[in-house]
C-alpha atoms as a PDB file:
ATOM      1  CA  UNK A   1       0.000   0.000   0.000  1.00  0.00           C
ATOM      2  CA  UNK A   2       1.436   3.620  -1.062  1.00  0.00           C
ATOM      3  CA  UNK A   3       1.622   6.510   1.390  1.00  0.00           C
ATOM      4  CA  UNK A   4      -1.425   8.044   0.063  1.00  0.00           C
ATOM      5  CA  UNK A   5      -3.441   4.978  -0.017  1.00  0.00           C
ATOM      6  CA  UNK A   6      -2.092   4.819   4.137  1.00  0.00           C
ATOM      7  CA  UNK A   7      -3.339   8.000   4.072  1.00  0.00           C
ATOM      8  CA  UNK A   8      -6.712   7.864   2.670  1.00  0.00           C
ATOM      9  CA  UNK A   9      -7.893   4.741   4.491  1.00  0.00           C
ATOM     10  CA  UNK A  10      -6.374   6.658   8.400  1.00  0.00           C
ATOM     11  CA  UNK A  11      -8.302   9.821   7.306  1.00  0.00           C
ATOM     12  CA  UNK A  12     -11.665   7.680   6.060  1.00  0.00           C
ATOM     13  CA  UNK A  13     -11.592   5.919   9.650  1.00  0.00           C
ATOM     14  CA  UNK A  14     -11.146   9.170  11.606  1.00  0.00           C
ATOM     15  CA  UNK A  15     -13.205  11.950   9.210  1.00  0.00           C
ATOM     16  CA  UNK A  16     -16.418  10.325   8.061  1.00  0.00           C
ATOM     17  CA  UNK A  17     -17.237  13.537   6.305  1.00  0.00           C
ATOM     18  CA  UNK A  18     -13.855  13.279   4.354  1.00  0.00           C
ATOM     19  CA  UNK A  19     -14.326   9.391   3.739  1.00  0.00           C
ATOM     20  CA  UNK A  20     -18.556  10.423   2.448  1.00  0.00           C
ATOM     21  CA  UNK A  21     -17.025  13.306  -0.230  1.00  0.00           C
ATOM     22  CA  UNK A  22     -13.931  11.342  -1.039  1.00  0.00           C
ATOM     23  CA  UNK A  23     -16.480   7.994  -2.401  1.00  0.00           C
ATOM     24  CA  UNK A  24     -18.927  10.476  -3.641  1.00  0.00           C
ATOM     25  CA  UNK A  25     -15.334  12.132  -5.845  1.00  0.00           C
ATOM     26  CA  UNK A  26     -13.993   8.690  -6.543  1.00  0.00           C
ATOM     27  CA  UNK A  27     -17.670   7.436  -8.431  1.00  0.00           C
ATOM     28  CA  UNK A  28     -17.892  11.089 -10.517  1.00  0.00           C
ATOM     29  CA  UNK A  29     -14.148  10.322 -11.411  1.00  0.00           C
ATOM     30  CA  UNK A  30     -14.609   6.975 -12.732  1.00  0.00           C
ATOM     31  CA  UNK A  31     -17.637   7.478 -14.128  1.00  0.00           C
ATOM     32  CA  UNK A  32     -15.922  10.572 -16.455  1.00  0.00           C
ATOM     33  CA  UNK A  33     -12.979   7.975 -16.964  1.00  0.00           C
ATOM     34  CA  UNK A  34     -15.685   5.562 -18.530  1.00  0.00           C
ATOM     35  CA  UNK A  35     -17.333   8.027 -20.597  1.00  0.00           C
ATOM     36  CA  UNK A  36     -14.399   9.577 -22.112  1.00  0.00           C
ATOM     37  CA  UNK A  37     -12.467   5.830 -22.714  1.00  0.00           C
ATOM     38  CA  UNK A  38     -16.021   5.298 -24.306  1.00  0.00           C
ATOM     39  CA  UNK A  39     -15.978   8.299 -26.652  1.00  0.00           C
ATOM     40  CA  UNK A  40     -12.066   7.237 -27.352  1.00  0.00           C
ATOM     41  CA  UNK A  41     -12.837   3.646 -28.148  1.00  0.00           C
ATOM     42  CA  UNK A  42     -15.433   4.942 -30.708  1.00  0.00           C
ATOM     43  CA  UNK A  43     -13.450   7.429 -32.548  1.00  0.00           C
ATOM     44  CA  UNK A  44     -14.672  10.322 -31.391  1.00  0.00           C
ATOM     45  CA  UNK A  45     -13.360  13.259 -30.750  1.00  0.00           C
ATOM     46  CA  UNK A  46     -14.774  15.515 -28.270  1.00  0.00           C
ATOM     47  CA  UNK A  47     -15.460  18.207 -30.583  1.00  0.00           C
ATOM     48  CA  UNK A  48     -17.668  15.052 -32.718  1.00  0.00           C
ATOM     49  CA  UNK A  49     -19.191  14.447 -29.830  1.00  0.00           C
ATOM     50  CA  UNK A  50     -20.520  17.878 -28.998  1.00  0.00           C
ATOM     51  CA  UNK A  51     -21.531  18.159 -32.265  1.00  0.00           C
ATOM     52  CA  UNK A  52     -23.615  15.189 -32.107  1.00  0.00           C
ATOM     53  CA  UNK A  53     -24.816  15.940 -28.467  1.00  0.00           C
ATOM     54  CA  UNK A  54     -25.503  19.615 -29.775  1.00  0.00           C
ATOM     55  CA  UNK A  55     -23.528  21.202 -27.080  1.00  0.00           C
ATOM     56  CA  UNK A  56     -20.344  22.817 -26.427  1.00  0.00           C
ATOM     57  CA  UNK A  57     -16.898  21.395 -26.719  1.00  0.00           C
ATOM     58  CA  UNK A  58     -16.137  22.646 -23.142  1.00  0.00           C
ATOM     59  CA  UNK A  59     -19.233  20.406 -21.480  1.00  0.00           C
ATOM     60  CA  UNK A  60     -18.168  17.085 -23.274  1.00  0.00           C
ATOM     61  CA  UNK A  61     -14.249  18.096 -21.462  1.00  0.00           C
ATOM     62  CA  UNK A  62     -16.537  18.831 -18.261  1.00  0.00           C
ATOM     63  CA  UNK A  63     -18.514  15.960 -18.387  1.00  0.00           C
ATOM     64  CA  UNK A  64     -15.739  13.436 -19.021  1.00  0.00           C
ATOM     65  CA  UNK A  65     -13.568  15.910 -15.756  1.00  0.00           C
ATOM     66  CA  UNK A  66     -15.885  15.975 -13.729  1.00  0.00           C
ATOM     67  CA  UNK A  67     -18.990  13.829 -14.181  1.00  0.00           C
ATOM     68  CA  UNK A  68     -20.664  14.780 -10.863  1.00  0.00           C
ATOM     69  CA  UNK A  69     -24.415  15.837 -11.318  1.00  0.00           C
ATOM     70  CA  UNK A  70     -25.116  14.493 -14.752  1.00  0.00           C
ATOM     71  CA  UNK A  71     -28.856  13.587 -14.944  1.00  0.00           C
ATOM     72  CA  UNK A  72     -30.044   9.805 -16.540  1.00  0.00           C
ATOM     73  CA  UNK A  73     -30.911  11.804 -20.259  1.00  0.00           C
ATOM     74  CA  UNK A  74     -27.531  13.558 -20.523  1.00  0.00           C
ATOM     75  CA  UNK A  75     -25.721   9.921 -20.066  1.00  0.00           C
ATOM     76  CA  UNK A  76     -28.425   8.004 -22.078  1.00  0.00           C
ATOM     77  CA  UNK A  77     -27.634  10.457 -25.147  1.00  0.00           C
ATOM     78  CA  UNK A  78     -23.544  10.462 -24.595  1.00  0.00           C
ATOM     79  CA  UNK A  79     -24.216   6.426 -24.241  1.00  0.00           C
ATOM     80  CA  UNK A  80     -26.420   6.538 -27.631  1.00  0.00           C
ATOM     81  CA  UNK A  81     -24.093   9.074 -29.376  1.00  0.00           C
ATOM     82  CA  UNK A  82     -20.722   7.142 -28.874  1.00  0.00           C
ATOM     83  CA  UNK A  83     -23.107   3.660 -29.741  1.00  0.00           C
ATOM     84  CA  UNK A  84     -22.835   2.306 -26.537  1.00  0.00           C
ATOM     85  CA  UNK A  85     -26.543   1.692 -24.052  1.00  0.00           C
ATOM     86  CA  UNK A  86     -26.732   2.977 -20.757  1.00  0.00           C
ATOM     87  CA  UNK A  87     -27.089   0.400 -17.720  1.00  0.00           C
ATOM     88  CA  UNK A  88     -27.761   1.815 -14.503  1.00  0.00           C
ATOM     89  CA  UNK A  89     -27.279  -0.865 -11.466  1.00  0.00           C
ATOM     90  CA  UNK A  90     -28.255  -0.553  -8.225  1.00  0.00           C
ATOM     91  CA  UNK A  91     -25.726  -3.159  -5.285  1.00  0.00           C
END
């Protein structure tokens, strides 16, 4: 285990507001990982894509950044537009 892993696991066990905010950062990050490795795998470039998605460039680079508070619709359509489907699981 790395320092910072040492350090994230001490700091979840003794700030439960850190360990809440850093999950909650850790699922928008992967999720934005997914969707852009998505968009790559595809061929598409992010300007394509916000084309296609008729937005701007800069919320296909936020999106796939940051992907906290993107509603069901928004992910269906970036799902549809890179021809992938959208599954949505509940563990």
């Amino acid at each position: 285990m790395s320092d910072i892993e040492k350090y994230i696991a001490k700091r979840k066990q003794t700030d439960a507001e850190f360990a809440e905010d850093f999950e909650s950062g850790y699922v928008s990050f992967k999720l934005g990982v997914m969707l852009a490795q998505a968009r790559i795998a595809s061929g598409i470039t992010p300007a394509e894509l916000a084309n296609r998605l008729n937005v701007d460039e800069s919320i296909i680079v936020k999106i796939e950044n940051n992907a906290e508070n993107i509603g069901i619709v928004t992910l269906e359509k970036y799902a549809k537009a890179v021809g992938k489907q959208l599954f949505v699981e509940l563990k």
